[in-house]
N, C-alpha and C. Protein backbone atom coordinates (compact mmCIF):
# COMPACT_ATOMS: atom_id res chain seq x y z
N UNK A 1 3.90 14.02 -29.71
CA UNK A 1 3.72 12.67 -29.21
C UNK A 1 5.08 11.99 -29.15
N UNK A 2 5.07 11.24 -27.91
CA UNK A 2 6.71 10.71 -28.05
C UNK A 2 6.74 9.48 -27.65
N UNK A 3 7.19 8.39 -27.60
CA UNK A 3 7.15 6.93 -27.39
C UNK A 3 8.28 6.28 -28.05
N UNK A 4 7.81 5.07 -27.55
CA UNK A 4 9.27 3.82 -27.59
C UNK A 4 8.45 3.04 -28.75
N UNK A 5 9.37 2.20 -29.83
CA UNK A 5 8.73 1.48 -30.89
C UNK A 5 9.76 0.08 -30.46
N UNK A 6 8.82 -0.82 -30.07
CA UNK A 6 9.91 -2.00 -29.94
C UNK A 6 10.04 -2.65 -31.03
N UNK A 7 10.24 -3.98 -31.62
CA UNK A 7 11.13 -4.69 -32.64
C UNK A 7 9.50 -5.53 -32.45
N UNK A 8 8.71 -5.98 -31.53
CA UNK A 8 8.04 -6.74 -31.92
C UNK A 8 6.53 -5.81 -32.14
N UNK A 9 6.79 -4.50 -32.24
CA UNK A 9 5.35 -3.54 -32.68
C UNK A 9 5.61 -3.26 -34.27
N UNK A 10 4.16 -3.36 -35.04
CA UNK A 10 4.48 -3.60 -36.38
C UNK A 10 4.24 -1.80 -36.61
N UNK A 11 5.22 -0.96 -37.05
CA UNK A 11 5.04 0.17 -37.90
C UNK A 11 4.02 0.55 -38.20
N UNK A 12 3.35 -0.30 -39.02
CA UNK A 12 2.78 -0.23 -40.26
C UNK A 12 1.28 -0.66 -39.70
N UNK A 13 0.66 -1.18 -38.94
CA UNK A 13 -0.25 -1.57 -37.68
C UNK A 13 -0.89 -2.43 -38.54
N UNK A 14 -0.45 -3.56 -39.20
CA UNK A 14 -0.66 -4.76 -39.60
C UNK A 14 -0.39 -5.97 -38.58
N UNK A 15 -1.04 -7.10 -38.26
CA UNK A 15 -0.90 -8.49 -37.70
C UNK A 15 -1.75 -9.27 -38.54
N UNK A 16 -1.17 -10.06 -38.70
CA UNK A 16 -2.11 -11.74 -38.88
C UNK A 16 -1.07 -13.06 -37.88
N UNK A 17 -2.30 -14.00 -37.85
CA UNK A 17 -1.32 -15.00 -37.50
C UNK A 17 0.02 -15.66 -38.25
N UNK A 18 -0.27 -15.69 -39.65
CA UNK A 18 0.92 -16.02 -40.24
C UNK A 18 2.62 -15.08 -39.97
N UNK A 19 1.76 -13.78 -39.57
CA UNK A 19 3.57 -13.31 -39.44
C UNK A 19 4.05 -13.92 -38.37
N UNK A 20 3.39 -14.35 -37.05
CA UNK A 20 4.08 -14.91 -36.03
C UNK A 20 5.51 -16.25 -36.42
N UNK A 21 4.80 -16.75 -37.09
CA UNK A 21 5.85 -17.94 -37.65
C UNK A 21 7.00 -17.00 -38.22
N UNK A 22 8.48 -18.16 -37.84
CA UNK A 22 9.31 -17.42 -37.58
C UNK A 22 9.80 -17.26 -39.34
N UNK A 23 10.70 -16.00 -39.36
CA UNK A 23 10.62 -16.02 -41.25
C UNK A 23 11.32 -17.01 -41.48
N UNK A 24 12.36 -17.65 -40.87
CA UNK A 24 12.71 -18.50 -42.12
C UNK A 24 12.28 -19.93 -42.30
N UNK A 25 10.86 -19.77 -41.31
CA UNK A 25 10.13 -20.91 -41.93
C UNK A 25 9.76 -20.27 -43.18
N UNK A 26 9.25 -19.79 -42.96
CA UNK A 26 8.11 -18.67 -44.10
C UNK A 26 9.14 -18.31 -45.65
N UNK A 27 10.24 -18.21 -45.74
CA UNK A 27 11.03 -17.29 -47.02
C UNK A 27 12.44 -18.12 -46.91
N UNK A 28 13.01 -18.41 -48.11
CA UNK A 28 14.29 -18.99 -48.54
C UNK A 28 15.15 -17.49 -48.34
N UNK A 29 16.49 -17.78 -47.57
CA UNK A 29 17.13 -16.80 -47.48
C UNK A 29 18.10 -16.71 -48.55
N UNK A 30 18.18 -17.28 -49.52
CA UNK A 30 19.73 -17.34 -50.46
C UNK A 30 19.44 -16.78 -51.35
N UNK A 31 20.45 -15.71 -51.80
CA UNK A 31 20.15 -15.18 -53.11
C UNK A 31 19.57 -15.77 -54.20
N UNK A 32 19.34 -15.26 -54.83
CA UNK A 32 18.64 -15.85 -56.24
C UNK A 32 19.78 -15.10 -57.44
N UNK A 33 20.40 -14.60 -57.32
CA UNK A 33 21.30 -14.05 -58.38
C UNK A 33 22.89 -13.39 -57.98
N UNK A 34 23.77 -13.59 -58.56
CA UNK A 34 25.05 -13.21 -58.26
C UNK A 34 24.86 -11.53 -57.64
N UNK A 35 25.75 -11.94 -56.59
CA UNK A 35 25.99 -9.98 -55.96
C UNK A 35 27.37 -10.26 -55.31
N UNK A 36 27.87 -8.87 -56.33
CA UNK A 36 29.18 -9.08 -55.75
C UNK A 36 29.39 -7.07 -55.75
N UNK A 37 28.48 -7.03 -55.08
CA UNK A 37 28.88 -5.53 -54.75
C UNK A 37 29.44 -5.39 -53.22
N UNK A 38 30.55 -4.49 -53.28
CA UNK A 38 31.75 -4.33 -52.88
C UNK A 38 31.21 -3.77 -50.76
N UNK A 39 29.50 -3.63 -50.40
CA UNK A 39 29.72 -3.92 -49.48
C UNK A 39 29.81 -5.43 -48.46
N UNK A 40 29.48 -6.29 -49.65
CA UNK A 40 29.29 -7.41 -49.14
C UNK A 40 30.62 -8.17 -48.19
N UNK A 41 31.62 -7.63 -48.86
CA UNK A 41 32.83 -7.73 -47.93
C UNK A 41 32.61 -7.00 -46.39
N UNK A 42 32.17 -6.48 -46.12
CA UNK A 42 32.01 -6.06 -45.14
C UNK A 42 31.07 -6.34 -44.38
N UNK A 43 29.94 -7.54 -44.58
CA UNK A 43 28.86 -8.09 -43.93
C UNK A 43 28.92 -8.07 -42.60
N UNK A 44 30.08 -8.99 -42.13
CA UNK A 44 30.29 -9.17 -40.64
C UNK A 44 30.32 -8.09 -40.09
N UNK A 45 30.75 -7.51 -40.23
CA UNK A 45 31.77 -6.19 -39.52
C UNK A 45 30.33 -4.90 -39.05
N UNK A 46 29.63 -4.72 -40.69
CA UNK A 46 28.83 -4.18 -40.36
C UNK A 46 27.47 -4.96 -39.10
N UNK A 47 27.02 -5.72 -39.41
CA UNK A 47 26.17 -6.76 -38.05
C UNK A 47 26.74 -6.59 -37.03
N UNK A 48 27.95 -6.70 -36.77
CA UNK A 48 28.66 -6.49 -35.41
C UNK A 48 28.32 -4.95 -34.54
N UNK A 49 28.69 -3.79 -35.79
CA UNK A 49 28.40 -2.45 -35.05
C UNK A 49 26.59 -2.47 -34.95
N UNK A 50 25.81 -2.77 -35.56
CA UNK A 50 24.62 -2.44 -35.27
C UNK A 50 24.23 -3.52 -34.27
N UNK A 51 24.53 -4.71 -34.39
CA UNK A 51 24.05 -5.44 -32.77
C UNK A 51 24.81 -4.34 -31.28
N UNK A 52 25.90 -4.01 -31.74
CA UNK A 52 26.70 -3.40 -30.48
C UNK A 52 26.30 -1.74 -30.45
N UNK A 53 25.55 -1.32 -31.46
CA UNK A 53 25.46 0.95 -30.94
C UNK A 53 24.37 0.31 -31.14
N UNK A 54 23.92 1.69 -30.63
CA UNK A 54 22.50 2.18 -30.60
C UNK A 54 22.43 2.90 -31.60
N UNK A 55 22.82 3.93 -32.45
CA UNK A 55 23.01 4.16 -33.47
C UNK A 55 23.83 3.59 -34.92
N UNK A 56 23.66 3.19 -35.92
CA UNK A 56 24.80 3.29 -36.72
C UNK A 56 24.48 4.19 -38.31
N UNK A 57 25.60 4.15 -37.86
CA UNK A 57 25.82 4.89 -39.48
C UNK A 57 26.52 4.59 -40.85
N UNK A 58 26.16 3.62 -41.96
CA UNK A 58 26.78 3.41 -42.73
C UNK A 58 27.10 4.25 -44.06
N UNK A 59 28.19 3.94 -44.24
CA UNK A 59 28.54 5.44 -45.17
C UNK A 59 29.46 3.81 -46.86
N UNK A 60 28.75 5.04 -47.60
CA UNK A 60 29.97 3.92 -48.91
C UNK A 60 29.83 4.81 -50.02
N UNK A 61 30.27 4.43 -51.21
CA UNK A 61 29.92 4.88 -52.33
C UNK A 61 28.55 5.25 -52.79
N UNK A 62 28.07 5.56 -53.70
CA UNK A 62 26.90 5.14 -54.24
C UNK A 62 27.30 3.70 -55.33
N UNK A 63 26.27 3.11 -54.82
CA UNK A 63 25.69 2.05 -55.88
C UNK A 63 26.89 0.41 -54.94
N UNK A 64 26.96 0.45 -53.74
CA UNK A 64 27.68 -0.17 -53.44
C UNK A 64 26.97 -1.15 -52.33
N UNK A 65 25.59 -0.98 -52.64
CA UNK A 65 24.26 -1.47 -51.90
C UNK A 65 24.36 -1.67 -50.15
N UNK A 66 24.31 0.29 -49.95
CA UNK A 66 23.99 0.32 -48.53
C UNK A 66 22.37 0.56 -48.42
N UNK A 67 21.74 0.69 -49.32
CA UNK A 67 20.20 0.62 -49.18
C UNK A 67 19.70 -0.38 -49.68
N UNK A 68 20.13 -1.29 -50.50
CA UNK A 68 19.68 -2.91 -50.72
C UNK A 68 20.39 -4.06 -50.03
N UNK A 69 21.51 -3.72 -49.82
CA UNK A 69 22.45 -5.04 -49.03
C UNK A 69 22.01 -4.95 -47.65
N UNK A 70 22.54 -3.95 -46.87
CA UNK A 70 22.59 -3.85 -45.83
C UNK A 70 21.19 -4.06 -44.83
N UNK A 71 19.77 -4.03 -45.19
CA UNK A 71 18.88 -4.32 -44.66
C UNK A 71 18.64 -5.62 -45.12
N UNK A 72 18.60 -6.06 -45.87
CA UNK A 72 18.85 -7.78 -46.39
C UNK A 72 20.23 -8.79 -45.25
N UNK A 73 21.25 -7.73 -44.86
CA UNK A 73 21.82 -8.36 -44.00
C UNK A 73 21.61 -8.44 -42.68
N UNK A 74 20.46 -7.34 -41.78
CA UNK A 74 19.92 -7.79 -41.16
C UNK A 74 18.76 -8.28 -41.05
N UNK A 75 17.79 -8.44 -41.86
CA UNK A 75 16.70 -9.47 -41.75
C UNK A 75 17.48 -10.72 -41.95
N UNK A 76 18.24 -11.28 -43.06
CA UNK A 76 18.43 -12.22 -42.48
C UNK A 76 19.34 -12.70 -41.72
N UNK A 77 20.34 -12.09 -40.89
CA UNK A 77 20.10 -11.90 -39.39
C UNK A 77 19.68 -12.81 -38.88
N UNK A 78 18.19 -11.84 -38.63
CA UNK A 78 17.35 -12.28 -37.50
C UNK A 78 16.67 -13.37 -37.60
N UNK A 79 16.16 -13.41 -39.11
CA UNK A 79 15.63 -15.08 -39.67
C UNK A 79 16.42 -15.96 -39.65
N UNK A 80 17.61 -16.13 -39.57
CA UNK A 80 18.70 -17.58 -40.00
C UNK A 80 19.19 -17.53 -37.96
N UNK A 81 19.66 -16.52 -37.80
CA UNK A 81 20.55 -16.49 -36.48
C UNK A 81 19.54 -16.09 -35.04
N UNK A 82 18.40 -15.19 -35.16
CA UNK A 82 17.39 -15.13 -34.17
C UNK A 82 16.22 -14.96 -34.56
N UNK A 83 15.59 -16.52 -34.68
CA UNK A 83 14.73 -16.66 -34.68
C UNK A 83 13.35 -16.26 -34.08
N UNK A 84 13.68 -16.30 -32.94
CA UNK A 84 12.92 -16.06 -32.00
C UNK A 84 12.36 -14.20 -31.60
N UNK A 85 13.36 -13.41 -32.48
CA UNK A 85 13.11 -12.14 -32.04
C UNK A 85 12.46 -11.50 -33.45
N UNK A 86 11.27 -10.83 -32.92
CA UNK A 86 10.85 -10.21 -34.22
C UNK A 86 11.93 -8.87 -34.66
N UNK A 87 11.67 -8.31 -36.07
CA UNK A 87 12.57 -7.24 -36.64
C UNK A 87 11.72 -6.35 -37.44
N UNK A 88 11.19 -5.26 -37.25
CA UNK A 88 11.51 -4.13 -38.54
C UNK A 88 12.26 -3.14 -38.88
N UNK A 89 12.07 -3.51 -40.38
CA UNK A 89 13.42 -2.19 -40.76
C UNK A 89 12.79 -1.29 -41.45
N UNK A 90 12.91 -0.43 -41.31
CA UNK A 90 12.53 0.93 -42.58
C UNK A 90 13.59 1.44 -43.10
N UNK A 91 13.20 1.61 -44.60
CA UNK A 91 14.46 2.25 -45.43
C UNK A 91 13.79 3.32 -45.51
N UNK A 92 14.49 4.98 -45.51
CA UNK A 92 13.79 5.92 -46.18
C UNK A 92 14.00 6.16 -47.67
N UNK A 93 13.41 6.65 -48.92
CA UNK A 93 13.95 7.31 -49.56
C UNK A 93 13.37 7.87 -50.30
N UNK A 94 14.21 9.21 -51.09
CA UNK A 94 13.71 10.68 -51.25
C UNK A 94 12.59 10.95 -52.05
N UNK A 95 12.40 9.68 -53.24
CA UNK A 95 11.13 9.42 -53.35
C UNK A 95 10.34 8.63 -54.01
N UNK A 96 9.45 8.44 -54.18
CA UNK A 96 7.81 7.84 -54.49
C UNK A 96 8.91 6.37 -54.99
N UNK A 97 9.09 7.03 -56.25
CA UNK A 97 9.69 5.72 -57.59
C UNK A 97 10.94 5.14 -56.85
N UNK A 98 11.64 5.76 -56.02
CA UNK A 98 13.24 5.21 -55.81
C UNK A 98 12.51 3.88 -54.57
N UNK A 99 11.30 4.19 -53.75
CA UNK A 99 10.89 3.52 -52.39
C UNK A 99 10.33 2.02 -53.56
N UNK A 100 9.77 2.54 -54.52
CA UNK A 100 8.78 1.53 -55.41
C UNK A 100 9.90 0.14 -55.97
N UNK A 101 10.75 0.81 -56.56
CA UNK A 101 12.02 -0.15 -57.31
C UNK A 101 13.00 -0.34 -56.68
N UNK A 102 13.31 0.16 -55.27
CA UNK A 102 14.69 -0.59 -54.85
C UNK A 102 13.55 -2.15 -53.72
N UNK A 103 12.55 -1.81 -53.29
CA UNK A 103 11.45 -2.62 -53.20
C UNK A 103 11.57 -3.90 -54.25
N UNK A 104 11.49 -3.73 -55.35
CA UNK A 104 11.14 -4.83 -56.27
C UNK A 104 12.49 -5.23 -56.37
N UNK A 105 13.52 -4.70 -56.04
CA UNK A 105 14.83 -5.22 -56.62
C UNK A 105 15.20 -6.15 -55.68
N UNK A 106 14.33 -5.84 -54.32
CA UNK A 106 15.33 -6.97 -53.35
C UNK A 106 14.29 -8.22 -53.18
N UNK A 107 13.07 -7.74 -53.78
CA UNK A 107 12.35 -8.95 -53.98
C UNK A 107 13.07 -9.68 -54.91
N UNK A 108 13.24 -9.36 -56.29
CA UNK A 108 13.48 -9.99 -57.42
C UNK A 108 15.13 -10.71 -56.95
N UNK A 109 16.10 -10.06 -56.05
CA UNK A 109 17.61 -10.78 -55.81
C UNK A 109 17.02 -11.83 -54.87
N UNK A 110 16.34 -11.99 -53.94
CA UNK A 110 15.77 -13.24 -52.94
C UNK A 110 14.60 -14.24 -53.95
N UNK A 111 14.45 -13.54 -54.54
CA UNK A 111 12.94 -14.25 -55.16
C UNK A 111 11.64 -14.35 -54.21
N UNK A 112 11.27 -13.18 -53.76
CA UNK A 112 10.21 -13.23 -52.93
C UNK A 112 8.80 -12.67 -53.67
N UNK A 113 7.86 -12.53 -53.70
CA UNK A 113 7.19 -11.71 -53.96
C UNK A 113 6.80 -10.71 -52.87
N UNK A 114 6.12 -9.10 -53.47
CA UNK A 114 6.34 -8.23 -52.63
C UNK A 114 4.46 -8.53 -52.37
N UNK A 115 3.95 -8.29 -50.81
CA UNK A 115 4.87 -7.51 -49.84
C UNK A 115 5.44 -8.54 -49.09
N UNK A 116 6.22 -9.83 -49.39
CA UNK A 116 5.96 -10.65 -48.35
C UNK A 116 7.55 -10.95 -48.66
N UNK A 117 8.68 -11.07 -47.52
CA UNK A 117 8.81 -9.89 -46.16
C UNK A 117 8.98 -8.64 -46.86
N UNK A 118 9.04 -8.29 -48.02
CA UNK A 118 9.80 -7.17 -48.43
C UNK A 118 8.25 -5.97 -49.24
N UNK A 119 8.14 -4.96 -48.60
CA UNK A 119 7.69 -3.88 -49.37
C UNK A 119 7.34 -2.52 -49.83
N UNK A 120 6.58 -1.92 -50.08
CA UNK A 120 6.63 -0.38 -50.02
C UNK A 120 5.26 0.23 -49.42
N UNK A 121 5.78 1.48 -48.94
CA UNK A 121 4.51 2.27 -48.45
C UNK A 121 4.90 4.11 -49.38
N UNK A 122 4.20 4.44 -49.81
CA UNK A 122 4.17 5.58 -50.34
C UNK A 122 3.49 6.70 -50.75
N UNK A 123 3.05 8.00 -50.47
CA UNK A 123 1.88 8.34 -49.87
C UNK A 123 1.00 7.43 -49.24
N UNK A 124 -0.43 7.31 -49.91
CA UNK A 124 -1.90 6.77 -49.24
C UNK A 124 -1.64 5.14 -49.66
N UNK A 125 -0.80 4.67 -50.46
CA UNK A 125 -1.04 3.60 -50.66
C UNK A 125 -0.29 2.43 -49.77
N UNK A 126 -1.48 1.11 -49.67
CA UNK A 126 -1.30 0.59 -48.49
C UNK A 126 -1.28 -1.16 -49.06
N UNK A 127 -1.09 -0.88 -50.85
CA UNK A 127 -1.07 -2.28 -51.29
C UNK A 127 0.27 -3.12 -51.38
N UNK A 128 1.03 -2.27 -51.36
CA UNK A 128 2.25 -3.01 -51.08
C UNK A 128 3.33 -3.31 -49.95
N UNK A 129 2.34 -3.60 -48.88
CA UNK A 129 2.85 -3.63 -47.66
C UNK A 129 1.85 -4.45 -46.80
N UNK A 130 2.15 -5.76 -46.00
CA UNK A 130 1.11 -6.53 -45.70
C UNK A 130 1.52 -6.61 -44.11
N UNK A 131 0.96 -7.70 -43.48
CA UNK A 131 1.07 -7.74 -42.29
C UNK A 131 2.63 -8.87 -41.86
N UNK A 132 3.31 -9.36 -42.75
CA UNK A 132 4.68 -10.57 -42.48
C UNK A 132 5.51 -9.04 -43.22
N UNK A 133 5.16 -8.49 -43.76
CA UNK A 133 6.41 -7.42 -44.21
C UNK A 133 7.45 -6.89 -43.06
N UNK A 134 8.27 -7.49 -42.97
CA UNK A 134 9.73 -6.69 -42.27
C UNK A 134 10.68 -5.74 -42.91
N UNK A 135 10.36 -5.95 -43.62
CA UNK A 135 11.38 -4.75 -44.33
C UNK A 135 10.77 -3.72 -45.32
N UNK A 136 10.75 -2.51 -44.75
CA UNK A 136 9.98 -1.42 -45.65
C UNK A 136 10.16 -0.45 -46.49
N UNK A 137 10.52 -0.42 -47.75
CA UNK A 137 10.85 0.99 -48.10
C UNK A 137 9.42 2.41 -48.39
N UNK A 138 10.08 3.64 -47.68
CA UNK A 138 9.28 4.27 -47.66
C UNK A 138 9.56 6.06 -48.03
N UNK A 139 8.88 6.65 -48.41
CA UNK A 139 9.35 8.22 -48.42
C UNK A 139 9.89 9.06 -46.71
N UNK A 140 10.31 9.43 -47.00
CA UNK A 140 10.60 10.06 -45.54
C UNK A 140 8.98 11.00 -44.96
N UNK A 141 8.53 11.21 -45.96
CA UNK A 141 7.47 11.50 -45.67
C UNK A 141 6.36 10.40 -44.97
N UNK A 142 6.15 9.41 -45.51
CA UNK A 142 5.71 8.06 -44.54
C UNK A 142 6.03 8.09 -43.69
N UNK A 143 7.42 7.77 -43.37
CA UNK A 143 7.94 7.84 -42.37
C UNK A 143 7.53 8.45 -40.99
N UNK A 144 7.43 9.55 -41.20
CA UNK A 144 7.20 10.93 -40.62
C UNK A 144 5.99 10.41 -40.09
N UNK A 145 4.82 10.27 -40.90
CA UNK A 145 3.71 9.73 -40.60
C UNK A 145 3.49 8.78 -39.58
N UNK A 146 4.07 7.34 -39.54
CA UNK A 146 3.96 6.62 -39.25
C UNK A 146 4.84 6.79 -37.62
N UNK A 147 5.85 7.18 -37.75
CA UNK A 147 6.30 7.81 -35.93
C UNK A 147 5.28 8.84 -35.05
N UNK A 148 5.17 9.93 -35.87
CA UNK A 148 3.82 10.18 -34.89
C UNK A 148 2.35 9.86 -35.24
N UNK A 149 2.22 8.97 -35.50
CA UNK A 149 1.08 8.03 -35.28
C UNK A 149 -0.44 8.69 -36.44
N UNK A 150 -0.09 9.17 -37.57
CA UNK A 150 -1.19 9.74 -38.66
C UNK A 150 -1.57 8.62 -38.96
């Protein structure tokens, strides 16, 4: 099966009316706790290559939050700067527990509760992931799932 996934089709085949409203009516974008990890210097720079490729590829250390920063820098993005355009992101990762807690961690740095924008999908379970969720962490195995259409 092969197809196009646009920005305003939900992954995850959740809608309600509340996700329509734009997020940053819906969610405070400002941290809730000091981050001073070392990709944050690079915020701009990185937004710039992913508005401009079609691909990108970010590469860093470990622990220098290219799987917690960097999708936090484009949702809010799209909530503070385009409003008007819906966004999902999927994070993959390798597994169950790493998709579960880097999930709660970017709830707990925004102060959101999960799933709302932020949550997880992992095997069969479908409780931590709602219909306003934009940002997903998931097993690559989900993943998998969810592109060709299981």
């Amino acid at each position: 099966m092969t197809g196009t996934l646009h920005a305003d089709d939900s992954l995850w085949g959740l809608h309600d009316k509340e996700s329509e409203l734009p997020l940053a009516e819906m969610y405070d974008f400002e941290h809730k706790k000091k981050n001073e990890l070392s990709i944050n210097e690079e915020k701009q720079r990185i937004l710039n290559v992913i508005q401009s490729s079609r691909v990108s590829i970010v590469t860093g250390p470990t622990g220098c939050g290219k799987t917690t920063q960097v999708p936090q820098f484009i949702l809010e993005h799209y909530a503070t700067q385009r409003p008007g355009e819906r966004v999902n992101i999927v994070v993959t990762q390798p597994r169950r527990i790493a998709a579960q807690s880097v999930a709660r961690r970017v709830c707990e740095e925004r102060g959101w509760n999960m799933p709302r924008p932020v949550g997880y999908k992992v095997g069969m379970d479908r409780e931590h992931c709602g219909p306003d969720t934009r940002l997903l962490y998931c097993t690559t195995g989900v993943l998998k799932k969810m592109v060709i259409g299981e």
